[in-house]
C-alpha atoms as a PDB file:
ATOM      1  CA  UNK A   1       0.000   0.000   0.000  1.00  0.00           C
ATOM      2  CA  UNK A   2       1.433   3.534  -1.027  1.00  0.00           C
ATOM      3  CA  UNK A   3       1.029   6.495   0.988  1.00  0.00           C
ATOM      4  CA  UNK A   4       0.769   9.726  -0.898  1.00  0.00           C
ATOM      5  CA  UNK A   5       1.098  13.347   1.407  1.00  0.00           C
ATOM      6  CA  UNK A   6       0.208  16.255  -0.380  1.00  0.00           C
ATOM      7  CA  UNK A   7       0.555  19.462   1.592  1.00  0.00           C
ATOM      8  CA  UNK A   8      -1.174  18.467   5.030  1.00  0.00           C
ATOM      9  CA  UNK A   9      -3.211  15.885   3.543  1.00  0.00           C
ATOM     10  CA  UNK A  10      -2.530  12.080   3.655  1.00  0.00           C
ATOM     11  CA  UNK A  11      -3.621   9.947   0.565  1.00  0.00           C
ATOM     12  CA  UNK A  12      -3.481   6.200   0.088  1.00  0.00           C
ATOM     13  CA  UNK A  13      -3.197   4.770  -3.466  1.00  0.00           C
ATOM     14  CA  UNK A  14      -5.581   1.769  -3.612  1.00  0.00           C
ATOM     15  CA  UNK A  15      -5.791   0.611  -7.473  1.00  0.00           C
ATOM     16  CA  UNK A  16      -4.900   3.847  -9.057  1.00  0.00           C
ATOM     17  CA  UNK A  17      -6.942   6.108  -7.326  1.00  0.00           C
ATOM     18  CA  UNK A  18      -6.324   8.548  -4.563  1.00  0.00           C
ATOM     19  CA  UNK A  19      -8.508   7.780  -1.295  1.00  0.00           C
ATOM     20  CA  UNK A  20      -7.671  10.854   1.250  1.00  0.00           C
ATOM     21  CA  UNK A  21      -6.986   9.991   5.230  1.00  0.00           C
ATOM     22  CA  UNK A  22      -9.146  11.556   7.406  1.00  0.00           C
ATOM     23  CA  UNK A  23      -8.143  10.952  11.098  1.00  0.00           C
ATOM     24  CA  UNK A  24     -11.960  10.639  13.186  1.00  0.00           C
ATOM     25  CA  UNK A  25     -11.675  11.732  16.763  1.00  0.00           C
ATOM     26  CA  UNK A  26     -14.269   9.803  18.598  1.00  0.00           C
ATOM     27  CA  UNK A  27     -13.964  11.842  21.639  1.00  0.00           C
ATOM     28  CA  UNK A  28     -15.098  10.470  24.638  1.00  0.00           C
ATOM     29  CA  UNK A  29     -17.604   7.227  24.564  1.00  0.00           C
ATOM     30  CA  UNK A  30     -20.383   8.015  26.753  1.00  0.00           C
ATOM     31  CA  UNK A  31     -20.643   5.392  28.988  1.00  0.00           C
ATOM     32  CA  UNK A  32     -23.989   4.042  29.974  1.00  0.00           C
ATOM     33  CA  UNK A  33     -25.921   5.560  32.401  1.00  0.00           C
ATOM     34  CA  UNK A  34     -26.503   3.477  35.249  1.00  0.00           C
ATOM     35  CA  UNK A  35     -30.477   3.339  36.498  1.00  0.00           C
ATOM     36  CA  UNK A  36     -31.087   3.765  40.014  1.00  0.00           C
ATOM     37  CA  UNK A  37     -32.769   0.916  41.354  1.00  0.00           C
ATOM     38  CA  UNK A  38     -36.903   1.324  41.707  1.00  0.00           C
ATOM     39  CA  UNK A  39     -38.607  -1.437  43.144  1.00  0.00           C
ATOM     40  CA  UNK A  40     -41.548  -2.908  41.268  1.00  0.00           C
ATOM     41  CA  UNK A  41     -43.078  -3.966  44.552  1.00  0.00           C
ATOM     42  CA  UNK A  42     -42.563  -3.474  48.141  1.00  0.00           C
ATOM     43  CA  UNK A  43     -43.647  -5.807  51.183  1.00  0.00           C
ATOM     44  CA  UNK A  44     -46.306  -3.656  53.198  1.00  0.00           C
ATOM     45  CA  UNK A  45     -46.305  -5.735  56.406  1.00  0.00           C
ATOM     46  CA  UNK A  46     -49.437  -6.949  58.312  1.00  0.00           C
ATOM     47  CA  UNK A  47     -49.282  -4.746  61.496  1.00  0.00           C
ATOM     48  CA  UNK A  48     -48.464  -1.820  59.540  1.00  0.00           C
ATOM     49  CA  UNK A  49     -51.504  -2.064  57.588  1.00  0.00           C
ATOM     50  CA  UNK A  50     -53.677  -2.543  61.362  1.00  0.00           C
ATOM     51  CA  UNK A  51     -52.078   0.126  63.177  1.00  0.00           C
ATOM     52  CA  UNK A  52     -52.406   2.626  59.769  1.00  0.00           C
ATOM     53  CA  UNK A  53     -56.033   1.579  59.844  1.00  0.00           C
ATOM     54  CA  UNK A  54     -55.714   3.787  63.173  1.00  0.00           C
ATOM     55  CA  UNK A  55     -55.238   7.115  61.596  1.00  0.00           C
ATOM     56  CA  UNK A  56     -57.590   9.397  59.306  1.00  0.00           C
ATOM     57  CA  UNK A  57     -54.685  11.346  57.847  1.00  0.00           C
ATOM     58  CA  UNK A  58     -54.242  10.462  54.142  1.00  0.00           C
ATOM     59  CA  UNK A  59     -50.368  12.146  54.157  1.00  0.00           C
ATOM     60  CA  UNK A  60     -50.139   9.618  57.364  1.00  0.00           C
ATOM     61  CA  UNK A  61     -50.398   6.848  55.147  1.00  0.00           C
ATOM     62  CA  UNK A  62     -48.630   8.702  51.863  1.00  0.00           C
ATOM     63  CA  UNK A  63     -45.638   8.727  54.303  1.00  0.00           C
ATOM     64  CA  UNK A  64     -45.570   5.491  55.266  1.00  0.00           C
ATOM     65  CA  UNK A  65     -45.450   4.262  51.858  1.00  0.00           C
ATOM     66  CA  UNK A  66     -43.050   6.707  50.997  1.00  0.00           C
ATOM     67  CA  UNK A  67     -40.577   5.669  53.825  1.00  0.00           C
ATOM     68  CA  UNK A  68     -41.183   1.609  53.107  1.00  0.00           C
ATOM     69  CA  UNK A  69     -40.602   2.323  49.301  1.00  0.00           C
ATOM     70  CA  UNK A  70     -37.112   4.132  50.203  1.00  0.00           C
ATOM     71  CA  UNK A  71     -36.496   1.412  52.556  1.00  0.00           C
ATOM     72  CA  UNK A  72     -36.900  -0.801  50.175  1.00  0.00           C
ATOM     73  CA  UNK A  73     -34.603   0.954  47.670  1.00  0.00           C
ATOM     74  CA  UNK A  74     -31.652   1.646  49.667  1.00  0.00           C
ATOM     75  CA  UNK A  75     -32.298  -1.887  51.810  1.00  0.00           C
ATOM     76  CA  UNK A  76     -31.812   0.212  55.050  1.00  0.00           C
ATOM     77  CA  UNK A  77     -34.174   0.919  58.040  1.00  0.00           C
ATOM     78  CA  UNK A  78     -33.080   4.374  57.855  1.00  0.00           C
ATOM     79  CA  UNK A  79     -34.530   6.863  55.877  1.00  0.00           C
ATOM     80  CA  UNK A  80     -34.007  10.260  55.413  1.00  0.00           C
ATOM     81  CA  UNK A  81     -37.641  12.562  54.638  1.00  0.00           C
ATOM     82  CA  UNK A  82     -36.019  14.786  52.706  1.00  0.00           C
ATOM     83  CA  UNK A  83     -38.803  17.322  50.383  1.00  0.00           C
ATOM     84  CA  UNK A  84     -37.149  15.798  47.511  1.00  0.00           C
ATOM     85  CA  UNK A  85     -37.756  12.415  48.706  1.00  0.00           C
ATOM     86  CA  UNK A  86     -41.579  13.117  50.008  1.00  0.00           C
ATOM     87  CA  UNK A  87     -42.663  14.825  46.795  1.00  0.00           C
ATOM     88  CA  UNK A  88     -42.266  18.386  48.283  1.00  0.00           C
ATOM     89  CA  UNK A  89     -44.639  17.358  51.258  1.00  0.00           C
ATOM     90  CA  UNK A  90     -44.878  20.518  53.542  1.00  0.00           C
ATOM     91  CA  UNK A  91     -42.854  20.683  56.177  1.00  0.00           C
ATOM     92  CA  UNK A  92     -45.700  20.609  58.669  1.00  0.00           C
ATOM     93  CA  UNK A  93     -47.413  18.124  57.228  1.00  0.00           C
ATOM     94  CA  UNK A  94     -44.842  15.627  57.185  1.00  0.00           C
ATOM     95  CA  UNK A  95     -43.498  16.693  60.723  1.00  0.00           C
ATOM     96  CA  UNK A  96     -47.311  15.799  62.005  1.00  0.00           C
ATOM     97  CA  UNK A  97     -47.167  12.741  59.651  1.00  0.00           C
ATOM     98  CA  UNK A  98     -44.392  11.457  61.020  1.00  0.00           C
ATOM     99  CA  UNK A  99     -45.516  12.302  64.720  1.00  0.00           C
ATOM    100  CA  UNK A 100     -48.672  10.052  63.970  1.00  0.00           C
ATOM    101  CA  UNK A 101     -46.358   6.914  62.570  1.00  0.00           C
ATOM    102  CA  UNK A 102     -44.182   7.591  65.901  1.00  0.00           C
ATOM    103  CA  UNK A 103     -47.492   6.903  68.206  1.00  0.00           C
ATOM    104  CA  UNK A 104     -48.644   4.199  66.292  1.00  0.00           C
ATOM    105  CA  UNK A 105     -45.284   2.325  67.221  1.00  0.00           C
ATOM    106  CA  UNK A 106     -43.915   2.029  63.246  1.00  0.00           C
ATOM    107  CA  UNK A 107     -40.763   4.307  63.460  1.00  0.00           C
ATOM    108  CA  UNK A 108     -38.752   6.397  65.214  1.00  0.00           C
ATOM    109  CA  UNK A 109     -37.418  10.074  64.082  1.00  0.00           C
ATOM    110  CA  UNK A 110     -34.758  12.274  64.939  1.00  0.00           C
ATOM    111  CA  UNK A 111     -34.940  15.658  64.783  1.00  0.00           C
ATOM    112  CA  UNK A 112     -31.863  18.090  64.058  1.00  0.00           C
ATOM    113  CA  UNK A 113     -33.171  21.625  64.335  1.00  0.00           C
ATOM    114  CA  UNK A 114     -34.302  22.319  60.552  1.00  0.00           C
ATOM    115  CA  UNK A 115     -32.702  19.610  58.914  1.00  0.00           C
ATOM    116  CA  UNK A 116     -34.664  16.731  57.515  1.00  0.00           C
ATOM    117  CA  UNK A 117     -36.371  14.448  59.533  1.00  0.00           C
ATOM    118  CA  UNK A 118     -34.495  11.195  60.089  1.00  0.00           C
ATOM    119  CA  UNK A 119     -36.921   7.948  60.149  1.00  0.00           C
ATOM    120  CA  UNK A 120     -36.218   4.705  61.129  1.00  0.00           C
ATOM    121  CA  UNK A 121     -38.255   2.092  61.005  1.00  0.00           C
ATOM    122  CA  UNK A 122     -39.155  -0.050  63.909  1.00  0.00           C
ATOM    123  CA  UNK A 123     -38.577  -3.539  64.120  1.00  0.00           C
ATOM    124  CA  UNK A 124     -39.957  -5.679  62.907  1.00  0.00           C
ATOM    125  CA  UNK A 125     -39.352  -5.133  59.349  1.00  0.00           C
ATOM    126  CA  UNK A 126     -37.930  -7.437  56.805  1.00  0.00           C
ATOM    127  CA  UNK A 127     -37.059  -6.439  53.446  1.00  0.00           C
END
């Protein structure tokens, strides 16, 4: 194979004919974007369907969902109610919400002046 360079173009002769090099810069391959996991289903134990039964409040049992579903997802009994994570619940709704799960016996929360709330669940709980 003859190479043929013609001011600051590169040629290769292939049967007689002149077939110009052009260098292609791939840049960088996007790698594949990983999907966070989302569970299709989630276990909604027994006596936290009896003692939800309990309470009126539909964001009372919004929340508990919510906190079993991110649970679920990050396989840890603690969850973090951050607005993101509630779907931009107000503040004082979720902070009542999550008062009503705490007398009903299904988690516990900690409190950190006006951070997030910090749930976690109360045994037992299996994944």
């Amino acid at each position: 194979m003859k190479w043929v360079k013609r001011g600051d173009k590169a040629y290769v002769v292939r049967e007689g004919e002149l077939i110009e090099i052009v260098s292609i810069n791939p840049g960088i391959s996007s790698e594949k974007k990983r999907r966070t996991f989302e569970p299709r289903f989630v276990k909604f134990p027994r006596h936290w369907a009896s003692a939800l039964a309990r309470s009126d409040s539909p964001n009372t049992y919004r929340l508990a969902h919510l906190i079993l579903f991110e649970a679920c997802k990050q396989q840890t009994r603690k969850v973090t109610l951050s607005s993101d994570m509630t779907g931009w619940m107000p503040r004082n709704t979720k902070t009542r919400a999550a008062r009503e799960l705490v007398e009903l016996g299904l988690i516990t929360v900690e409190e950190d002046g006006t951070r997030a709330l910090k749930a976690t669940i109360a045994p037992p709980f299996y994944y």
